[in-house]
N, C-alpha and C. Protein backbone atom coordinates (compact mmCIF):
# COMPACT_ATOMS: atom_id res chain seq x y z
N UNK A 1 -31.75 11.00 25.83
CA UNK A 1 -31.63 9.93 24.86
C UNK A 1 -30.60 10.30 23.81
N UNK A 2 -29.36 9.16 23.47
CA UNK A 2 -28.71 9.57 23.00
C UNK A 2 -29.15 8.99 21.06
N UNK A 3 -28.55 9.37 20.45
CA UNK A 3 -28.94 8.39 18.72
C UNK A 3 -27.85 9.04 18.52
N UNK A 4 -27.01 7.93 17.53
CA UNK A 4 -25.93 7.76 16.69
C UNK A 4 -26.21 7.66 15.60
N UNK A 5 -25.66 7.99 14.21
CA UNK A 5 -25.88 7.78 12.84
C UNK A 5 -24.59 7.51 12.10
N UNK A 6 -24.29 6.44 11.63
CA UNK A 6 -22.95 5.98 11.04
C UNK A 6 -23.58 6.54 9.47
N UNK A 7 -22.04 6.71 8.87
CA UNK A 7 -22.32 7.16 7.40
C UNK A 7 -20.83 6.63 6.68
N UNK A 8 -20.44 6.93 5.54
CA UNK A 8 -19.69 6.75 4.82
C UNK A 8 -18.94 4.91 4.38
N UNK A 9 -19.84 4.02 4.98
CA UNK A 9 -19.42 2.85 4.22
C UNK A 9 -19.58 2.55 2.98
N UNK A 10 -18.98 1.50 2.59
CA UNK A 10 -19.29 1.02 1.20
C UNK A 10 -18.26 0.13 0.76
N UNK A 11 -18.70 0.34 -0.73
CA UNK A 11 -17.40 -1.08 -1.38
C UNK A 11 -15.78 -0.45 -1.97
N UNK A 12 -14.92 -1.03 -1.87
CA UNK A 12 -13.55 -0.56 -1.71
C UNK A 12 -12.70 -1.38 -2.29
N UNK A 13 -11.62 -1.30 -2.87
CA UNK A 13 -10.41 -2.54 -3.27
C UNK A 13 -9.18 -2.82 -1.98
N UNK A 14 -9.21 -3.72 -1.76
CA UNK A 14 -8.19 -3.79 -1.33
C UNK A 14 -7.04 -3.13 -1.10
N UNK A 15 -6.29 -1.81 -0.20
CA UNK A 15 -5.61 -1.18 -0.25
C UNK A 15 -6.26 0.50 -0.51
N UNK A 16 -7.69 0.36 -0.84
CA UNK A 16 -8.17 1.32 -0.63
C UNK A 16 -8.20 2.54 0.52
N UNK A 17 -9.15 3.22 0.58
CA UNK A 17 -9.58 3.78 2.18
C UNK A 17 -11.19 4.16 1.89
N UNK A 18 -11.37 4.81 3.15
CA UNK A 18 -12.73 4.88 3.63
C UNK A 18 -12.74 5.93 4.79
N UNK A 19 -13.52 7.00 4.76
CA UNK A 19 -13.63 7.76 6.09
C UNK A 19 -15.08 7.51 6.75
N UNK A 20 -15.28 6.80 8.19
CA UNK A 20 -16.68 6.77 8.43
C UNK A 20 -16.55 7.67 9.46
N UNK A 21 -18.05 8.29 9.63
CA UNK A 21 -18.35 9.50 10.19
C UNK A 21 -20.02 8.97 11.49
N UNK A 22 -19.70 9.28 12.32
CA UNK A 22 -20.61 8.88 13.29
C UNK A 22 -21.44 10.43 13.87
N UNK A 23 -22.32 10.55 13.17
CA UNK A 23 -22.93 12.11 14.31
C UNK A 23 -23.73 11.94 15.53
N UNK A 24 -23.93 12.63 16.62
CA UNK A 24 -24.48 12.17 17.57
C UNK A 24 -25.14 13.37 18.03
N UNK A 25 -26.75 12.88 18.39
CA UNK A 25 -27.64 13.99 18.83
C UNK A 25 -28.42 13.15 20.18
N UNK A 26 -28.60 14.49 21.31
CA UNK A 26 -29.01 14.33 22.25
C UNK A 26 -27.97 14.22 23.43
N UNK A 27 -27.48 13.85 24.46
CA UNK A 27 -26.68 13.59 25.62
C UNK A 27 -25.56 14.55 25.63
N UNK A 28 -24.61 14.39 26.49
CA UNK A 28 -23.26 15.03 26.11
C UNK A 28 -21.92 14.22 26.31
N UNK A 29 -22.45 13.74 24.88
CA UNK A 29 -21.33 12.93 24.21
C UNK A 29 -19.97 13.87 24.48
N UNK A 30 -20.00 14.81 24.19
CA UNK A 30 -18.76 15.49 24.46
C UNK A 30 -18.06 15.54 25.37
N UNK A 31 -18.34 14.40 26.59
CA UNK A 31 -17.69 14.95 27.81
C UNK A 31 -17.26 13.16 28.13
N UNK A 32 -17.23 12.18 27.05
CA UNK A 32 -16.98 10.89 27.21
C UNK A 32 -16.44 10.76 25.91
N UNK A 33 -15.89 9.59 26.54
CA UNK A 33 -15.08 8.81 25.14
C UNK A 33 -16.09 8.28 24.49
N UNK A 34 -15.36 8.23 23.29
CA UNK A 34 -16.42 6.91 21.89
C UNK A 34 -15.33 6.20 21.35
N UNK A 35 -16.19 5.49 20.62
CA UNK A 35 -15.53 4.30 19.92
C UNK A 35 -16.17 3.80 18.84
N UNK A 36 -15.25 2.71 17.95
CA UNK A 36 -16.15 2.46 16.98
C UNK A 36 -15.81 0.87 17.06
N UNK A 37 -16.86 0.03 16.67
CA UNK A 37 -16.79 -1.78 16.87
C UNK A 37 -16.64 -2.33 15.71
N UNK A 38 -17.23 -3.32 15.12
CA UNK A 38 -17.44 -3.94 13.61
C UNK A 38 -17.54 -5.47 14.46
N UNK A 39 -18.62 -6.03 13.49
CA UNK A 39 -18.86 -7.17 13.50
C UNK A 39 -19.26 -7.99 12.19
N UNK A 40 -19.05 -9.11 11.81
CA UNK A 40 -19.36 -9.40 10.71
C UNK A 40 -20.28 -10.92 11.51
N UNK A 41 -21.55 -11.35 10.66
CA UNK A 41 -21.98 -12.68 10.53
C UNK A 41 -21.48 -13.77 11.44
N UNK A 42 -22.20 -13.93 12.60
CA UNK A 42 -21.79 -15.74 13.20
C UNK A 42 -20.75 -15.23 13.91
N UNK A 43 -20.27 -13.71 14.34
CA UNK A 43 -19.12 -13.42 15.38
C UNK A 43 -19.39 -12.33 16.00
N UNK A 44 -18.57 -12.45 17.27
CA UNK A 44 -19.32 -11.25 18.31
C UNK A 44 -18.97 -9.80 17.36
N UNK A 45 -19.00 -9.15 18.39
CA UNK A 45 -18.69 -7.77 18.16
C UNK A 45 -17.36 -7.26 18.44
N UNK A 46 -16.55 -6.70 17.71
CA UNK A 46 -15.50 -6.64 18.09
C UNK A 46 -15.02 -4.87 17.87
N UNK A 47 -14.44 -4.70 19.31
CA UNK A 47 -13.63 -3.38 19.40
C UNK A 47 -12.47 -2.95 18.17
N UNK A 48 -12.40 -1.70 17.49
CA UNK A 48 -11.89 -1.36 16.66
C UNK A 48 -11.07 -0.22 17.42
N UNK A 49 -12.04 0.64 17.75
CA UNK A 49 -10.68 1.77 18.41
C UNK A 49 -11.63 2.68 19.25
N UNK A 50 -10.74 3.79 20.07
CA UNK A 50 -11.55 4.68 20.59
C UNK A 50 -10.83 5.74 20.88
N UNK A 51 -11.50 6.93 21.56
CA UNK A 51 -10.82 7.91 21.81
C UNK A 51 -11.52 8.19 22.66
N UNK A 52 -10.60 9.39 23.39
CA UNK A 52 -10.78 10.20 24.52
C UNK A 52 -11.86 11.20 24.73
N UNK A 53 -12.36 11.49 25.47
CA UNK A 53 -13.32 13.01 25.31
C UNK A 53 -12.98 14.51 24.93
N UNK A 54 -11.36 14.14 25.09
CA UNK A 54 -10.90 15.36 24.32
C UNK A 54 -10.07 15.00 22.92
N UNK A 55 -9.87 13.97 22.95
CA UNK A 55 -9.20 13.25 21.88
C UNK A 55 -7.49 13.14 22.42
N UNK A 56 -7.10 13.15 22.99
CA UNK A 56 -5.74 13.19 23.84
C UNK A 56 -5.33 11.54 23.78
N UNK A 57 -6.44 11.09 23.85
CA UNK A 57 -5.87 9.10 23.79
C UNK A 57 -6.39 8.68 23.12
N UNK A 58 -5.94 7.63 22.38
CA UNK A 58 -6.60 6.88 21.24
C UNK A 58 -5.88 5.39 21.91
N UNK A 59 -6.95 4.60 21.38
CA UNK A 59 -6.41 3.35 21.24
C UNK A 59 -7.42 2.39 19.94
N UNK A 60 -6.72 1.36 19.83
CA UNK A 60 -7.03 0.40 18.83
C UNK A 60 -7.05 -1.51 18.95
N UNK A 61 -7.44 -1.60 18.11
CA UNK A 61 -6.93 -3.62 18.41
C UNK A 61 -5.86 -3.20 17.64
N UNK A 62 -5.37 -4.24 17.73
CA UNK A 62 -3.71 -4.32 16.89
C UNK A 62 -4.05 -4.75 15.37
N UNK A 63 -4.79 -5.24 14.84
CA UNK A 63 -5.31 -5.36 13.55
C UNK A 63 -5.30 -4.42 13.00
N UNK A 64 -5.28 -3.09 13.00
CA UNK A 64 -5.87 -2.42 12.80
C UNK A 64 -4.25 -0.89 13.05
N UNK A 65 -4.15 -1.14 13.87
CA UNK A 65 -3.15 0.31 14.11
C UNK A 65 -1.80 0.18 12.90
N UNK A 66 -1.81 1.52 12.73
CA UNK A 66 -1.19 1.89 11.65
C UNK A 66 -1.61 1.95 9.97
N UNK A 67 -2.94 1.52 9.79
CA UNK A 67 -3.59 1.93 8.99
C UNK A 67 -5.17 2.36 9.41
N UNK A 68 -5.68 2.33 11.13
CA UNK A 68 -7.04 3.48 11.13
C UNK A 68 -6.77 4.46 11.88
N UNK A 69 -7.38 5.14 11.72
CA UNK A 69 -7.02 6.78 12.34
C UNK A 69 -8.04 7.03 13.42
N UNK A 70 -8.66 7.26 14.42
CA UNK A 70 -9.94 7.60 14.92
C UNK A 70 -9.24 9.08 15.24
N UNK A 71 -10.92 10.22 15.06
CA UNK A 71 -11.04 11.35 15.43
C UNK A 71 -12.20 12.08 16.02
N UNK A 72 -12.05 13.47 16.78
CA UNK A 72 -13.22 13.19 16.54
C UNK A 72 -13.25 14.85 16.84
N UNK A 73 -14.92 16.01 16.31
CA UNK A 73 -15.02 17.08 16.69
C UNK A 73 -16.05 17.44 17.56
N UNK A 74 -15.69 17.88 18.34
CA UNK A 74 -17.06 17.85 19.99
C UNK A 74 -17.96 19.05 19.37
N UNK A 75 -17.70 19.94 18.49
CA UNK A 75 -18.09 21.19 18.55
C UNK A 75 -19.30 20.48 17.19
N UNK A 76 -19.09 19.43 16.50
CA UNK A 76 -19.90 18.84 15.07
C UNK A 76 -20.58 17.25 15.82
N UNK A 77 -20.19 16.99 17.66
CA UNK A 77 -20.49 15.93 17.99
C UNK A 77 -20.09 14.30 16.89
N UNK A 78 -18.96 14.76 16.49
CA UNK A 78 -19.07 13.60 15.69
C UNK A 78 -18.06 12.95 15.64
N UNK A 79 -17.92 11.50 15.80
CA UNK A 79 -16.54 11.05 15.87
C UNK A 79 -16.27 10.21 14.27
N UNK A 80 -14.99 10.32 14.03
CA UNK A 80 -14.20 9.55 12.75
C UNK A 80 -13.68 8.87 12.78
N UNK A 81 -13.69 8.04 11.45
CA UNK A 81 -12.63 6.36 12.01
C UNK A 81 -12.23 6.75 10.26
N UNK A 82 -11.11 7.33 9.77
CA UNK A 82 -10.17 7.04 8.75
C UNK A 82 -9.82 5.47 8.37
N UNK A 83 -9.62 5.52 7.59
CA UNK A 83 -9.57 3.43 7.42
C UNK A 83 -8.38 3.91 5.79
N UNK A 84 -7.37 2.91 6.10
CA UNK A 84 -6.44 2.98 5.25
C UNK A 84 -5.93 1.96 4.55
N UNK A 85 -5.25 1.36 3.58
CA UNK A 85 -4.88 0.31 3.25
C UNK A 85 -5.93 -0.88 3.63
N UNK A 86 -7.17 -0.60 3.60
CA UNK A 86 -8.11 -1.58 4.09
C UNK A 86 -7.52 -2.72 2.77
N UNK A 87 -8.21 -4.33 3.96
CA UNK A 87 -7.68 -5.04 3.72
C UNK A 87 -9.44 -6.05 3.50
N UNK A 88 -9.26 -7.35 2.87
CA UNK A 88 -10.63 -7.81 2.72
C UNK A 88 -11.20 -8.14 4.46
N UNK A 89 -9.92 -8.40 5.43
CA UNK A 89 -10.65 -9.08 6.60
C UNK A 89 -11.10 -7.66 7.14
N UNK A 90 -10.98 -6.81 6.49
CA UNK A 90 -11.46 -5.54 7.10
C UNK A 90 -13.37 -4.98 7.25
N UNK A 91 -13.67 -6.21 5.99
CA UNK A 91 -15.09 -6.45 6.33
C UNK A 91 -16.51 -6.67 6.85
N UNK A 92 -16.83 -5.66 7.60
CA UNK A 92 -17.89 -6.15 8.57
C UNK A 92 -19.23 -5.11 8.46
N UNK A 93 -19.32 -5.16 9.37
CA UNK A 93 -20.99 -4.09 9.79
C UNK A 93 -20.11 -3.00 10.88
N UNK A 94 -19.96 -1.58 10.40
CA UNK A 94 -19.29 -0.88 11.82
C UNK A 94 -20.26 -0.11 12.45
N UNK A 95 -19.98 -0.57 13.87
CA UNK A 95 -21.09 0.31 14.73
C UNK A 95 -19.99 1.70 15.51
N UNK A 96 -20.70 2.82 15.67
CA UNK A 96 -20.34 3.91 17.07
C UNK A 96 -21.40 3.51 17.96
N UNK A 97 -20.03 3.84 19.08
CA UNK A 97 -20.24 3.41 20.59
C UNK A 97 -20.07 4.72 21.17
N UNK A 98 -21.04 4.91 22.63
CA UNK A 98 -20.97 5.67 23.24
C UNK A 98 -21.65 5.25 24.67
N UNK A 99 -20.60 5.28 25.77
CA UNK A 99 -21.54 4.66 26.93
C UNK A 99 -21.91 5.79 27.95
N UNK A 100 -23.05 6.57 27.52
CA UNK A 100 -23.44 7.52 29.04
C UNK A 100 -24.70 6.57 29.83
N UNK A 101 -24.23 6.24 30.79
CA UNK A 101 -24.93 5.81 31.97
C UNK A 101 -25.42 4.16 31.07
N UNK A 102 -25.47 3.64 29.91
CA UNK A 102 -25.55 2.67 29.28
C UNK A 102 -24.83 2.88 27.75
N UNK A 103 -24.67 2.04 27.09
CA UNK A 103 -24.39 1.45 25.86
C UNK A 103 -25.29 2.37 24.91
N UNK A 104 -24.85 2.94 24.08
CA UNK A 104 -25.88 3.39 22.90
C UNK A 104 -24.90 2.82 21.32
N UNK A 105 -25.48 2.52 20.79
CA UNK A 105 -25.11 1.80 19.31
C UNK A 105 -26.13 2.89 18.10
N UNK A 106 -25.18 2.96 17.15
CA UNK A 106 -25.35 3.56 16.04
C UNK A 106 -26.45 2.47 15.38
N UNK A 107 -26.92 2.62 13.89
CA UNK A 107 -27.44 1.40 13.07
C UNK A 107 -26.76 0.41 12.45
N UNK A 108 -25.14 1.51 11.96
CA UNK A 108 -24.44 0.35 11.42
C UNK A 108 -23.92 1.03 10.51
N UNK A 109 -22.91 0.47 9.56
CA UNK A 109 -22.54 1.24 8.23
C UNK A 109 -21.53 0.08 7.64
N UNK A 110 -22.51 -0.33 6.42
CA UNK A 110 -21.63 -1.56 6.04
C UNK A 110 -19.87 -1.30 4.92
N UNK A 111 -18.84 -2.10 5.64
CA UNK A 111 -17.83 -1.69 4.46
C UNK A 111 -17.23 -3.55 4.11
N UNK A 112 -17.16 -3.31 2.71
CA UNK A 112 -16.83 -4.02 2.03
C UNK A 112 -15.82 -4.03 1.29
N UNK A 113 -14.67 -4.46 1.33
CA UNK A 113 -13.64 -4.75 0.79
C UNK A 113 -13.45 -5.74 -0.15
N UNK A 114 -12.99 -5.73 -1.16
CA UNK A 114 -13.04 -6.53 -2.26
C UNK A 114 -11.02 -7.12 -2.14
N UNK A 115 -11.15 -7.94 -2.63
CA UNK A 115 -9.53 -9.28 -2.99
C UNK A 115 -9.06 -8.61 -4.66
C-alpha cells in the first residue's frame, strides 16, 4: 500500500513561488515515474508535470513550462514541483500521482494565488 502526503501549499502574490513536496511511504515508488495534477472546482483533473524514475525526463502541460520545475529524491522518496512566477490561474487543489499496479493520489495541498 502506497500513501502520499502533499505539503507546502498556500497563499502567494502573483509572481510569487511555492515549493510543494510530496513524501511517499510504502511501495517502490522509486522504480516509477510520478507526477503532480491540480484541479480546481466544477473541472476535471488536470496533468501538471512528471518525471522519470530516475529523473532523466520531465515533462509538463505547456501552461506551465518555464516557470515549474519538477524533482525528485528516491533516497527521501519524495518528489518536488518548484512553482515560479505563479500566476492567479495557477490556482487549484494539487494532487501527487503515482501509478504502481493502480492510481494512488496524495490528499491534496491547496495553492492560492492572489491578482
Amino acid at each position: 500500500q502506497v500513501r502520499l502526503e502533499e505539503s507546502g501549499g498556500g497563499l502567494v502574490q502573483a509572481g510569487g513561488s511555492l515549493r510543494l513536496s510530496c513524501a511517499a511511504s510504502g511501495g517502490t515508488v522509486s522504480t516509477t515515474s510520478m507526477g503532480w495534477f491540480r484541479q480546481v472546482p466544477g473541472k476535471e483533473r488536470e496533468f501538471v508535470a512528471s518525471i522519470s524514475w530516475n529523473g532523466a525526463f520531465t515533462d509538463y502541460v505547456d501552461s506551465v513550462k518555464g516557470r515549474f520545475t519538477i524533482s525528485r529524491d528516491n533516497a527521501k522518496k519524495t518528489v518536488y514541483l518548484q512553482m515560479n512566477n505563479l500566476k492567479p490561474e495557477d490556482t487549484a487543489v494539487y494532487y501527487c500521482n503515482v501509478r504502481l499496479g493502480r492510481d494512488y493520489w496524495g490528499q491534496g495541498t491547496q495553492v492560492t494565488v492572489s491578482s
